[in-house]
N, C-alpha and C. Protein backbone atom coordinates (compact mmCIF):
# COMPACT_ATOMS: atom_id res chain seq x y z
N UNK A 1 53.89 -46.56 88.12
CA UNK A 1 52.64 -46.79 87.41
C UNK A 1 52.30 -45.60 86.50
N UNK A 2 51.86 -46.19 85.38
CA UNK A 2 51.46 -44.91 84.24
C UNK A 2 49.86 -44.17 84.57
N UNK A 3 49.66 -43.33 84.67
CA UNK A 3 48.47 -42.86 84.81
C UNK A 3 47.76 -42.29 83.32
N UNK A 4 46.76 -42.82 83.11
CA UNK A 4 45.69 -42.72 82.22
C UNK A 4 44.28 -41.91 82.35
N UNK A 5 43.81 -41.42 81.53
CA UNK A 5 42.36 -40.94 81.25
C UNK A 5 41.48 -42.17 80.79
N UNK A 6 40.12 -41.36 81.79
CA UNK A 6 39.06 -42.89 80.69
C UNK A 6 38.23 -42.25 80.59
N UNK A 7 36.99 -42.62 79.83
CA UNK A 7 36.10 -42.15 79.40
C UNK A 7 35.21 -42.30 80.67
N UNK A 8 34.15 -41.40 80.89
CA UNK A 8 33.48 -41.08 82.17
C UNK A 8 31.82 -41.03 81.40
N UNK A 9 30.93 -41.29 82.07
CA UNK A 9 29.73 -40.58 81.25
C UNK A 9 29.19 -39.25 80.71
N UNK A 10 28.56 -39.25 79.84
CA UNK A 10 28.07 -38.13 78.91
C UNK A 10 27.17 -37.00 79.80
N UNK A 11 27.85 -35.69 79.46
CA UNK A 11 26.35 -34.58 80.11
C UNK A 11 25.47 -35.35 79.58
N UNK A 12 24.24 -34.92 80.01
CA UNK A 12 22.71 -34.60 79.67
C UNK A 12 22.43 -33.89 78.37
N UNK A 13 23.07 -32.19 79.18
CA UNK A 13 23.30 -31.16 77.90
C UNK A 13 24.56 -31.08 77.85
N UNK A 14 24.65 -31.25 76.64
CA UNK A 14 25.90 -30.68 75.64
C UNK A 14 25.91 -28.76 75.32
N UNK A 15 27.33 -28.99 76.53
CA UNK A 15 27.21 -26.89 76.16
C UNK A 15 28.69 -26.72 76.40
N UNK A 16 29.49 -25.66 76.27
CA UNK A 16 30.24 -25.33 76.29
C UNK A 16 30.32 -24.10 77.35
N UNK A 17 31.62 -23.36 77.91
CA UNK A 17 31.85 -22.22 79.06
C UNK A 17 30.81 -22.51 80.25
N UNK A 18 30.91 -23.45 80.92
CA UNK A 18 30.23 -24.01 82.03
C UNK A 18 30.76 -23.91 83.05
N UNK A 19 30.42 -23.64 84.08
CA UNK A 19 30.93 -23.84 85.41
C UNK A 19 31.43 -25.11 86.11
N UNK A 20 32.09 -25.55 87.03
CA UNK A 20 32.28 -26.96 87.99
C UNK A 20 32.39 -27.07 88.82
N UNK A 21 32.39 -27.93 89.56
CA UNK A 21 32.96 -28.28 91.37
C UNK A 21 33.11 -29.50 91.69
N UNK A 22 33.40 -29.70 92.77
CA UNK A 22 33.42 -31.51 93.25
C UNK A 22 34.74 -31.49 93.21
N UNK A 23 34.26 -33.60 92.65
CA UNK A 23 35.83 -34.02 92.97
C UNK A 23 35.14 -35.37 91.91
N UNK A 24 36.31 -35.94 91.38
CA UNK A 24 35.72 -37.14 90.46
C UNK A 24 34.31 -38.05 90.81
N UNK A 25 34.19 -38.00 91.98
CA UNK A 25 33.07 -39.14 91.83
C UNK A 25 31.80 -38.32 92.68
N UNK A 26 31.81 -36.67 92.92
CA UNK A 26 30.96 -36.03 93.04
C UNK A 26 31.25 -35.03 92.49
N UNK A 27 31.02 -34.52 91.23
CA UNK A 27 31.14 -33.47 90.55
C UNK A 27 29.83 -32.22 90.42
N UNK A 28 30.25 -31.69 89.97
CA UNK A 28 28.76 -30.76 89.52
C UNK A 28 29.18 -29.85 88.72
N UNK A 29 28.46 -29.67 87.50
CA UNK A 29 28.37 -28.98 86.48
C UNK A 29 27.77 -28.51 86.46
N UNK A 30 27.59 -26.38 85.65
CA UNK A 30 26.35 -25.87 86.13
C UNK A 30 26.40 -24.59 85.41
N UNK A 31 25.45 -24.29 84.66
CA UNK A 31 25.52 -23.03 83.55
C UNK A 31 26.05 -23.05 82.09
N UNK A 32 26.53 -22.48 81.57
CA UNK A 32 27.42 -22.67 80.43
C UNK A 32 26.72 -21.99 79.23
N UNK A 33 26.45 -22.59 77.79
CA UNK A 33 25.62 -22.15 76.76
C UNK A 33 26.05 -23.59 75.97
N UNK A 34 24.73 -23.45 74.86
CA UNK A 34 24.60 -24.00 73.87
C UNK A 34 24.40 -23.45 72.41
N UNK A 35 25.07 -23.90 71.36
CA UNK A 35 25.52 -23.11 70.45
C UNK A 35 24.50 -23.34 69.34
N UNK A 36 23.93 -23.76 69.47
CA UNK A 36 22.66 -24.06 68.19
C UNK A 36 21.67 -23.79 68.89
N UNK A 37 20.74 -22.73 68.01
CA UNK A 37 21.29 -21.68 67.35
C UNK A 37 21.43 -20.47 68.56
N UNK A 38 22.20 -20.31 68.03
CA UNK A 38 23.05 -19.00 68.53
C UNK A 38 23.96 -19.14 70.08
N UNK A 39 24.04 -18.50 70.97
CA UNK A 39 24.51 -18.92 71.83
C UNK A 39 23.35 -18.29 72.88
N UNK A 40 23.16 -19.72 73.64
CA UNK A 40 21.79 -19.59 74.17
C UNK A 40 22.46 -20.27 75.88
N UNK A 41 21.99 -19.27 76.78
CA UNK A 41 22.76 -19.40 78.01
C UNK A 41 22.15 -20.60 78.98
N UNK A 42 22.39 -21.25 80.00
CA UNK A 42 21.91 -22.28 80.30
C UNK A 42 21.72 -22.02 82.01
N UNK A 43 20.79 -22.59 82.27
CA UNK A 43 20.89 -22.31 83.67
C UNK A 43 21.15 -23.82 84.45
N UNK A 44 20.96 -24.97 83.51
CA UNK A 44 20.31 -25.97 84.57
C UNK A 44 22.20 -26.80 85.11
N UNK A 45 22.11 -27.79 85.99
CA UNK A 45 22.86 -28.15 86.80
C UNK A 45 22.68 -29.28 86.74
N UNK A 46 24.22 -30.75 86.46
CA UNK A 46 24.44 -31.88 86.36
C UNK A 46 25.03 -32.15 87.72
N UNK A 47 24.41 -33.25 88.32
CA UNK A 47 25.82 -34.04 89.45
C UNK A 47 26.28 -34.86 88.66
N UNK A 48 27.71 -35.37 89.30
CA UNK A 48 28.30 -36.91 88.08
C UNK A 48 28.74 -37.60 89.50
N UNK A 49 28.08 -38.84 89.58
CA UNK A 49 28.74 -39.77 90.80
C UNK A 49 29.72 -40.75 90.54
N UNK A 50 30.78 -39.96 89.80
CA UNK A 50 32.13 -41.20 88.83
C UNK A 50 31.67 -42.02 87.81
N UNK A 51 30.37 -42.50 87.61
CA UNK A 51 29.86 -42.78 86.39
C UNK A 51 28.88 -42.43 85.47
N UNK A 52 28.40 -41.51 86.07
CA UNK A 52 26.77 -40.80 85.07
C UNK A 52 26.53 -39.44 85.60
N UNK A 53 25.94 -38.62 84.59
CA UNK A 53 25.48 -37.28 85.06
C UNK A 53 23.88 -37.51 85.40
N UNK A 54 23.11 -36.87 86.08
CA UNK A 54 22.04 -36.75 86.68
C UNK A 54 21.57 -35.25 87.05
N UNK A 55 20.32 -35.15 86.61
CA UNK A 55 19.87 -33.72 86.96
C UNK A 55 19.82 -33.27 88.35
N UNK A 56 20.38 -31.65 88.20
CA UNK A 56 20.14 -31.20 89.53
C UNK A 56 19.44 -30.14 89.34
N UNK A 57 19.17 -29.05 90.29
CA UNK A 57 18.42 -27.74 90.62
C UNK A 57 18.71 -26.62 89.62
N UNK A 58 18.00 -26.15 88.73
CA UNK A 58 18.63 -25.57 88.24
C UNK A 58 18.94 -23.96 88.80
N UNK A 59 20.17 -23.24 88.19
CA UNK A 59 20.52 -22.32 88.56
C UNK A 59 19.45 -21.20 88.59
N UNK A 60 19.58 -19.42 89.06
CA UNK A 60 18.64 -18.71 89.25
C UNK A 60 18.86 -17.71 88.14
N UNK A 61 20.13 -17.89 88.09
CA UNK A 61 20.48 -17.05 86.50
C UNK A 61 21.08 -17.40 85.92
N UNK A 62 20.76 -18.07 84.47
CA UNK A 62 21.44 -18.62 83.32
C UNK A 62 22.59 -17.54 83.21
N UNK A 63 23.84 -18.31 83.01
CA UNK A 63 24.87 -17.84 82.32
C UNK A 63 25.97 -18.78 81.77
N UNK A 64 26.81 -17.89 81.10
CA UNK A 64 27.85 -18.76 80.71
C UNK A 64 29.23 -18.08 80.94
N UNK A 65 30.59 -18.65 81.02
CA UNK A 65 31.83 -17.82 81.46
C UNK A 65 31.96 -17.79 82.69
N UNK A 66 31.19 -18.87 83.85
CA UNK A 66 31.24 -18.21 85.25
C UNK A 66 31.86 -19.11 85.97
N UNK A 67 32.24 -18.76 87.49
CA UNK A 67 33.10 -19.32 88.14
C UNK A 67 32.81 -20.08 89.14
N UNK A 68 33.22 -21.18 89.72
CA UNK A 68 33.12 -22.18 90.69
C UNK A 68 33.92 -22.84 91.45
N UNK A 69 33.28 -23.67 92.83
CA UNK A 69 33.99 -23.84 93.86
C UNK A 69 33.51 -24.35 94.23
N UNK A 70 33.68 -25.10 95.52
CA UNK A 70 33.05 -26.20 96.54
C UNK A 70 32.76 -27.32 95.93
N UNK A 71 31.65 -28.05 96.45
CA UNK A 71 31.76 -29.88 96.27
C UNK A 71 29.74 -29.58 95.93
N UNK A 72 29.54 -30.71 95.51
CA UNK A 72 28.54 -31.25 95.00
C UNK A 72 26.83 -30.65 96.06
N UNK A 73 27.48 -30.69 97.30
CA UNK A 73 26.27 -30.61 98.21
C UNK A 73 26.31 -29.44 98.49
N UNK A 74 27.91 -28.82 98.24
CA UNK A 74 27.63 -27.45 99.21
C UNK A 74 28.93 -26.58 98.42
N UNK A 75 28.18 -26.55 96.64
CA UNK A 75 28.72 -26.12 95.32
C UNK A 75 28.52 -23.98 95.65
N UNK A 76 29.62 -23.42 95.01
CA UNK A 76 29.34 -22.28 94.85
C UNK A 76 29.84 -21.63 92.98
N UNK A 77 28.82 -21.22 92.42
CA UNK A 77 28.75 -20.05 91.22
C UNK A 77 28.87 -18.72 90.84
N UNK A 78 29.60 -18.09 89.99
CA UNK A 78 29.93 -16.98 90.78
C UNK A 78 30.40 -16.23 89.33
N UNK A 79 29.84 -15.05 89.20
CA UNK A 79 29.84 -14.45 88.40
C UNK A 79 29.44 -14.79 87.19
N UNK A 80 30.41 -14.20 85.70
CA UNK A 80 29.89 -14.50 84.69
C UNK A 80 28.95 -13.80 83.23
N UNK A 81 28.56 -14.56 82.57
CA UNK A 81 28.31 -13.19 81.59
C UNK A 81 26.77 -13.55 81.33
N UNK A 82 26.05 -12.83 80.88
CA UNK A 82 24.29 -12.68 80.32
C UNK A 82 24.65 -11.43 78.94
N UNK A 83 23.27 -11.67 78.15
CA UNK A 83 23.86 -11.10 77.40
C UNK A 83 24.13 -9.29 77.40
N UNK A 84 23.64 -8.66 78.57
CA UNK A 84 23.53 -7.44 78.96
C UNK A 84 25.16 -7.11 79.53
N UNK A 85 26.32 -8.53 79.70
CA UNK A 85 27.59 -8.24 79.96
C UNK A 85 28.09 -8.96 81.10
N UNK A 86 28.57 -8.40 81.78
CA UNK A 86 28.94 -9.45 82.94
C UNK A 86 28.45 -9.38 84.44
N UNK A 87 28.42 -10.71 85.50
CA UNK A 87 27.15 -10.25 86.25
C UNK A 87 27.70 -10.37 87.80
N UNK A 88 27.36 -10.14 88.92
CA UNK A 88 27.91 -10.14 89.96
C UNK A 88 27.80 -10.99 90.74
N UNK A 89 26.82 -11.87 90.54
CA UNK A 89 25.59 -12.66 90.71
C UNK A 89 26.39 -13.57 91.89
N UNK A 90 26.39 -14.58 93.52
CA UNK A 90 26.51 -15.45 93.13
C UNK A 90 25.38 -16.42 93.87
N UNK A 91 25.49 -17.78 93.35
CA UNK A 91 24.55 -18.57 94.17
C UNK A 91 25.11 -20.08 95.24
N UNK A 92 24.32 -20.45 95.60
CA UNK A 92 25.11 -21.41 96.48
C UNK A 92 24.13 -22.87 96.42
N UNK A 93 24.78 -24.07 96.02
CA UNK A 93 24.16 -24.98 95.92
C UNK A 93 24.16 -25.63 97.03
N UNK A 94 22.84 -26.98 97.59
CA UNK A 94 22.96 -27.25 99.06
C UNK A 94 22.52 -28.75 98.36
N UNK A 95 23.10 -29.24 96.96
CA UNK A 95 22.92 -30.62 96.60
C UNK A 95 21.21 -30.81 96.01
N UNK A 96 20.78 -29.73 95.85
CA UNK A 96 19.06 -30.24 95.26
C UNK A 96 19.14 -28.89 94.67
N UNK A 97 19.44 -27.63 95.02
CA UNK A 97 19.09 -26.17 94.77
C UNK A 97 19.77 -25.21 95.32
N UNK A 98 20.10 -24.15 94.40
CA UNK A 98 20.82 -23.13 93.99
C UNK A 98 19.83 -22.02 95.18
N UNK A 99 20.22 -20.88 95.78
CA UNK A 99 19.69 -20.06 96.39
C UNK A 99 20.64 -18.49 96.45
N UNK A 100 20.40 -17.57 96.49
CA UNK A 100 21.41 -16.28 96.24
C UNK A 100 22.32 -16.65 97.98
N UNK A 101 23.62 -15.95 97.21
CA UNK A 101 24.62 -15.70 97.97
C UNK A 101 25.38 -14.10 97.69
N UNK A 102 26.37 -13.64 98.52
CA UNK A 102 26.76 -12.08 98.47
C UNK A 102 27.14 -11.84 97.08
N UNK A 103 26.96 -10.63 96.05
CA UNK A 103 27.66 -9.98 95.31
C UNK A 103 29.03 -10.00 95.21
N UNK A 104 29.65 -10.63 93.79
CA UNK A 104 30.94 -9.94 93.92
C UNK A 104 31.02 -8.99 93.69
N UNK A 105 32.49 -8.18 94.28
CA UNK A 105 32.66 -6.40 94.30
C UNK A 105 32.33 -6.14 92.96
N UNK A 106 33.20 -7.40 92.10
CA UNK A 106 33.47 -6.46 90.67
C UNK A 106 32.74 -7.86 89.81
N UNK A 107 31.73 -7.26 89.16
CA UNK A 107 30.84 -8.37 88.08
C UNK A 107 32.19 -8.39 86.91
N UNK A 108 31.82 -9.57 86.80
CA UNK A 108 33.13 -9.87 86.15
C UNK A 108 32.50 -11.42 85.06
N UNK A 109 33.36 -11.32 84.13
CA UNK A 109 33.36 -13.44 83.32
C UNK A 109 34.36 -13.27 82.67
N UNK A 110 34.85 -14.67 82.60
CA UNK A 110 35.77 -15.35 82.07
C UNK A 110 36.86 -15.51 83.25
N UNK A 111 36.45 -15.82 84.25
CA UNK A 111 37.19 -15.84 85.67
C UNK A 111 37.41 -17.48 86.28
N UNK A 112 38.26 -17.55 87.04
CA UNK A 112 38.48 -18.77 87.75
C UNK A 112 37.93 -18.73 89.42
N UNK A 113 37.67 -19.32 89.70
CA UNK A 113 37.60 -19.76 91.32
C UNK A 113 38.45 -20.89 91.65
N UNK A 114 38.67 -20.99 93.21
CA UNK A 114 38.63 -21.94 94.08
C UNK A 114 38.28 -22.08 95.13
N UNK A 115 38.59 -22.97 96.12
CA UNK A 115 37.94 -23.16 97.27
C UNK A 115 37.03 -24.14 97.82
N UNK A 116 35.72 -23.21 98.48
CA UNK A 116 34.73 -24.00 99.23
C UNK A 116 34.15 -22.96 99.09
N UNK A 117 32.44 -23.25 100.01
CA UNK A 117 31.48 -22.06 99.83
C UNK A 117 31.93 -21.29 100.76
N UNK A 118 32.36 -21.94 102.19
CA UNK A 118 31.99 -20.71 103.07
C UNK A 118 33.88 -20.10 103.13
N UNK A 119 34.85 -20.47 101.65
CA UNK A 119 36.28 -19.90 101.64
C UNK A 119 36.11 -20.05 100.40
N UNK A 120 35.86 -19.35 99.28
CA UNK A 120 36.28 -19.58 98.07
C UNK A 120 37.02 -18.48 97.54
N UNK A 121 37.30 -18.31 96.63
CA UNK A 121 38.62 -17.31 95.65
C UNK A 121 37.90 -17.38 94.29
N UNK A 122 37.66 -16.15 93.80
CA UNK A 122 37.32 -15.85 92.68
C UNK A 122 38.37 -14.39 92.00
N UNK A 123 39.01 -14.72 90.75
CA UNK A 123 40.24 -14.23 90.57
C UNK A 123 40.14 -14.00 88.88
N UNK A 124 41.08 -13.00 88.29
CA UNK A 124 40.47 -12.99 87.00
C UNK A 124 39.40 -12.61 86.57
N UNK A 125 39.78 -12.52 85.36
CA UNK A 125 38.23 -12.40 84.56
C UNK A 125 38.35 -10.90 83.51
N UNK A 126 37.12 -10.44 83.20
CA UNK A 126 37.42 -9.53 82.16
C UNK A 126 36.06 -8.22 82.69
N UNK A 127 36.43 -7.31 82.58
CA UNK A 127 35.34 -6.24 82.95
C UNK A 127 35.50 -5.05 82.09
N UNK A 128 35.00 -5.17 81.15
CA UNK A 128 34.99 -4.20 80.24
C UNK A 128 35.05 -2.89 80.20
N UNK A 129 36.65 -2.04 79.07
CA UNK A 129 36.95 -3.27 78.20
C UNK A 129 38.31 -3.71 78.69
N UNK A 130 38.88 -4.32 79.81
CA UNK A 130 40.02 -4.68 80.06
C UNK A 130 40.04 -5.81 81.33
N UNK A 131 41.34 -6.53 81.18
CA UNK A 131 41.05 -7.88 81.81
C UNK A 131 41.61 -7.32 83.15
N UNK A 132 41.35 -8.01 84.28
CA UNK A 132 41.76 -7.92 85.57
C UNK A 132 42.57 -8.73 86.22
N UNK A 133 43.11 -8.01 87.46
CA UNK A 133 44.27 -8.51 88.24
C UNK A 133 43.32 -8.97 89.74
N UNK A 134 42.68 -8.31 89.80
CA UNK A 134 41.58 -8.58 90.90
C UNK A 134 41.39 -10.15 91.72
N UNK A 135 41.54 -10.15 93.02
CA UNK A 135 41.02 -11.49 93.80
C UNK A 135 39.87 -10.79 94.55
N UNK A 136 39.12 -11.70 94.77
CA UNK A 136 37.88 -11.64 96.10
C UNK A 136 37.74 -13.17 96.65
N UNK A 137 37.50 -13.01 98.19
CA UNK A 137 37.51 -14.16 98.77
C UNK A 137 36.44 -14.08 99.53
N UNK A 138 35.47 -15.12 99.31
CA UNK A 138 33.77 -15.05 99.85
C UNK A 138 33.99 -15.86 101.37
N UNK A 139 33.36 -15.22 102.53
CA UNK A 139 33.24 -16.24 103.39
C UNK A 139 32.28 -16.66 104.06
N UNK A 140 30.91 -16.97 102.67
CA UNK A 140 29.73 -18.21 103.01
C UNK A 140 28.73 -17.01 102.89
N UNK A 141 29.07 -15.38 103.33
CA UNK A 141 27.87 -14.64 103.26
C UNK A 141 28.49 -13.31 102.37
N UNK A 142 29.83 -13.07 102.26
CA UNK A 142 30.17 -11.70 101.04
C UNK A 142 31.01 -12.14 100.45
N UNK A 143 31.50 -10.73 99.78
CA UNK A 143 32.92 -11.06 98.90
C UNK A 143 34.09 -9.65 99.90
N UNK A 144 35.06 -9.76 99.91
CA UNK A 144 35.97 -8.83 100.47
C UNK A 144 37.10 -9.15 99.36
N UNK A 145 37.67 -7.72 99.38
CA UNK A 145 39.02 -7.71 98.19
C UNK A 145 40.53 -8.67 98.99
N UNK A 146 41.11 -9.55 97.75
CA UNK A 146 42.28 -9.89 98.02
C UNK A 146 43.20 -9.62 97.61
N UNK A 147 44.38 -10.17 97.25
CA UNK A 147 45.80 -9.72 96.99
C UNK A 147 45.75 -9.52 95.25
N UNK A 148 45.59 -8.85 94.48
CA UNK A 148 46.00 -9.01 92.89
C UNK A 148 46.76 -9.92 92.65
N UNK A 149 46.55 -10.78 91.43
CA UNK A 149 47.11 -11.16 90.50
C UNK A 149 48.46 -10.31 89.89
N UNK A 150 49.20 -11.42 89.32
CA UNK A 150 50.49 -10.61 89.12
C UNK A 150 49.88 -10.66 87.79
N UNK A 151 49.91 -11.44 86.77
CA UNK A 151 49.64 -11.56 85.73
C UNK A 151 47.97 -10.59 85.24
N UNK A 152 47.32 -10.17 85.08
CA UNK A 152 45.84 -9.93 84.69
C UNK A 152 45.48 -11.32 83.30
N UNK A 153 44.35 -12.32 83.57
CA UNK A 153 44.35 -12.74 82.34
C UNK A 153 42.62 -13.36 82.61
N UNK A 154 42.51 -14.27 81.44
CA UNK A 154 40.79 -14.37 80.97
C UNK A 154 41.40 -16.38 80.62
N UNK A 155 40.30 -16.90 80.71
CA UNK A 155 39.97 -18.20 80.83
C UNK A 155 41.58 -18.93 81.05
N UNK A 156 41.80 -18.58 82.50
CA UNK A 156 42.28 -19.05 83.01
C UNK A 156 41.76 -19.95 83.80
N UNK A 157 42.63 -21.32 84.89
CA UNK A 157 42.14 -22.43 85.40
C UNK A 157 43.05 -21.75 87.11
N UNK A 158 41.94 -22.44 87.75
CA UNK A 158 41.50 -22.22 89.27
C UNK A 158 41.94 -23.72 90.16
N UNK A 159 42.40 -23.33 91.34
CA UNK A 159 42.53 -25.03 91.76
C UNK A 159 42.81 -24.43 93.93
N UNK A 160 42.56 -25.51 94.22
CA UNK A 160 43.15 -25.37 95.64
C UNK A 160 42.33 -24.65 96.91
N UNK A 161 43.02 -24.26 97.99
CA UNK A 161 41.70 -23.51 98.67
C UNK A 161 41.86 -21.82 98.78
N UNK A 162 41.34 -21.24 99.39
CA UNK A 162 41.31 -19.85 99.65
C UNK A 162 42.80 -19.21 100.36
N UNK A 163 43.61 -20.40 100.91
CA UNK A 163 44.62 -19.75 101.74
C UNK A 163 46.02 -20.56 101.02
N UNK A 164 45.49 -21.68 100.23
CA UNK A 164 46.71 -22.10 98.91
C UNK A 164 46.00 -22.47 97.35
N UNK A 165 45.95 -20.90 97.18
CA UNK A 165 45.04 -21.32 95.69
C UNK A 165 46.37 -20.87 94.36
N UNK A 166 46.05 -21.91 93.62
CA UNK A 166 46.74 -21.72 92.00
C UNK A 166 45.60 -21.25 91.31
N UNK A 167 46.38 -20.35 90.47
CA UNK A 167 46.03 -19.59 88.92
C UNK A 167 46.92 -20.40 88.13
N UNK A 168 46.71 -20.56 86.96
CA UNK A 168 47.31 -21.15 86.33
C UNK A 168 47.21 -20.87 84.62
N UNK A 169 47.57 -20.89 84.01
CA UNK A 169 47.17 -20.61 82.27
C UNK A 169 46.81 -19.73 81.62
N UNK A 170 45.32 -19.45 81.00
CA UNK A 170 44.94 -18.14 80.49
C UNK A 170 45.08 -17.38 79.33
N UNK A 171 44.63 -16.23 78.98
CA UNK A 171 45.20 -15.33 78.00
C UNK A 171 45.33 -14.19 78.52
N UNK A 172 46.46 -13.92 78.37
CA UNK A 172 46.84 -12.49 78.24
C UNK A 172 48.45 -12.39 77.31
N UNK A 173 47.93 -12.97 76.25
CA UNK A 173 48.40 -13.26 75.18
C UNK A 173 48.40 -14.82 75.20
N UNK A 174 49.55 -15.68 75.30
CA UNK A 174 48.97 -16.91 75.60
C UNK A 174 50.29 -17.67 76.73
N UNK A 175 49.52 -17.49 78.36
CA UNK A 175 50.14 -17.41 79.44
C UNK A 175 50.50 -18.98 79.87
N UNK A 176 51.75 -19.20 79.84
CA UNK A 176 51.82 -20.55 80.44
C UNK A 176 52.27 -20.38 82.23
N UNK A 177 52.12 -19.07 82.88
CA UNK A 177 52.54 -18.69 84.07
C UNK A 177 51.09 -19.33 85.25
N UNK A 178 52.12 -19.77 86.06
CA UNK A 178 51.50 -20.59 87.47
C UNK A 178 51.58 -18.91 88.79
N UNK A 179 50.74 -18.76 89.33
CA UNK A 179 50.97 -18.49 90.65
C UNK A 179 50.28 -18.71 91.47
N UNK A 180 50.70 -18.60 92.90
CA UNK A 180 50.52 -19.23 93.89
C UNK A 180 49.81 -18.24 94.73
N UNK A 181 48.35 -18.34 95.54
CA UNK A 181 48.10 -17.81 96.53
C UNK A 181 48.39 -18.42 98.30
N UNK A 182 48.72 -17.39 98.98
CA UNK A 182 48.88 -17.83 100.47
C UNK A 182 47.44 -17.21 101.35
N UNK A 183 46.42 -16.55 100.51
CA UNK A 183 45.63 -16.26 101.79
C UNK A 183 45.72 -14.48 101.40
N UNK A 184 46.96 -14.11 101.19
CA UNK A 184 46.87 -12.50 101.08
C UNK A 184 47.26 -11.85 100.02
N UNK A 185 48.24 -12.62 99.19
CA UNK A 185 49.01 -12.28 98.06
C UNK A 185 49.48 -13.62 97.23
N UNK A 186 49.69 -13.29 96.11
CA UNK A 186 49.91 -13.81 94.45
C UNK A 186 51.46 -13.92 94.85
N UNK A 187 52.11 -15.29 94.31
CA UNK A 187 53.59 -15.25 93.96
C UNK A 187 53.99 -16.16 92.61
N UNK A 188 54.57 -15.47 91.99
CA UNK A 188 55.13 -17.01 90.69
C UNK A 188 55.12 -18.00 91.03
N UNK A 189 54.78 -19.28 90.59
CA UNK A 189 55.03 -20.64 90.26
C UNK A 189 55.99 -21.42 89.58
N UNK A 190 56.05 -22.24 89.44
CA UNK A 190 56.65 -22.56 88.13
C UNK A 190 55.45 -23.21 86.82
């Protein structure tokens, strides 16, 4: 069988560098910016139940560039940029509202996550002025350091859980390299 894309329903807001989580028919969207005029940071939060977006809670600090994990009811946000640079910030959604969760070590945006709230992976990203190799893995109340990245890169894509997470893509020039986390350390992909 051939597998296809279809058209799904429309955000609410139209923005770009947004955060996500879920899974197709509970998603959540959350932060990002809007570009008219200027680039104006967003705080508020979409669910999508496989056919429509619907308002949720909005976030406690607008940003855009930031990272995410978990599912719809029990969503995590995480880092990211404001315009003062990049922020440490993260919060934890419980399906109506966003509430603070632990600091990451290193404030960071343009980063990937994966996971869940109380196991997620936040990896990448850029901390001025140079991009990072850096993992942290949150478990529901901090962040603690993980295994580096082999690669260091910036808007890269995130997938999997805390103990088999992919990196995948990115720039650090223009990266078509996969690797693989086990929980302690980074290995090539294909």
């Amino acid at each position: 069988p051939v597998s296809v894309w279809s058209a799904g329903g429309a955000l609410i807001t139209a923005r770009a560098s947004l955060g996500g989580a879920g899974t197709q028919n509970d998603g959540l969207a959350f932060g990002g910016n809007i570009t008219s005029p200027g680039f104006i940071n967003q705080s508020c939060t979409e669910e999508y139940n496989g056919t429509s977006w619907s308002s949720g809670g909005a976030l406690i600090t607008a940003r855009r560039y930031l990272g995410g994990a978990g599912t719809q009811t029990s969503g995590l946000a995480f880092g990211g940029e404001v315009p003062s640079g990049g922020v440490a910030c993260t919060e934890e959604y419980d399906g109506s509202s966003w509430s603070s969760g632990g600091n990451l070590i290193s404030a960071r945006y343009y980063l990937a996550g994966a996971g869940t709230q109380n196991a997620g992976l936040a990896f990448g990203g850029f901390v001025s002025p140079a991009l990072v190799y850096c993992t942290e893995e949150y478990n529901g109340t901090s962040w603690s350091s993980g295994g580096v990245l082999i690669t260091a890169r910036i808007y890269l894509g995130g997938a999997g859980t805390q103990n088999a997470g992919l990196a995948f893509g990115g720039l650090a020039g223009a990266c078509t390299c996969t690797e693989e986390y086990d929980g302690s350390s980074w290995s090539a992909g294909g």
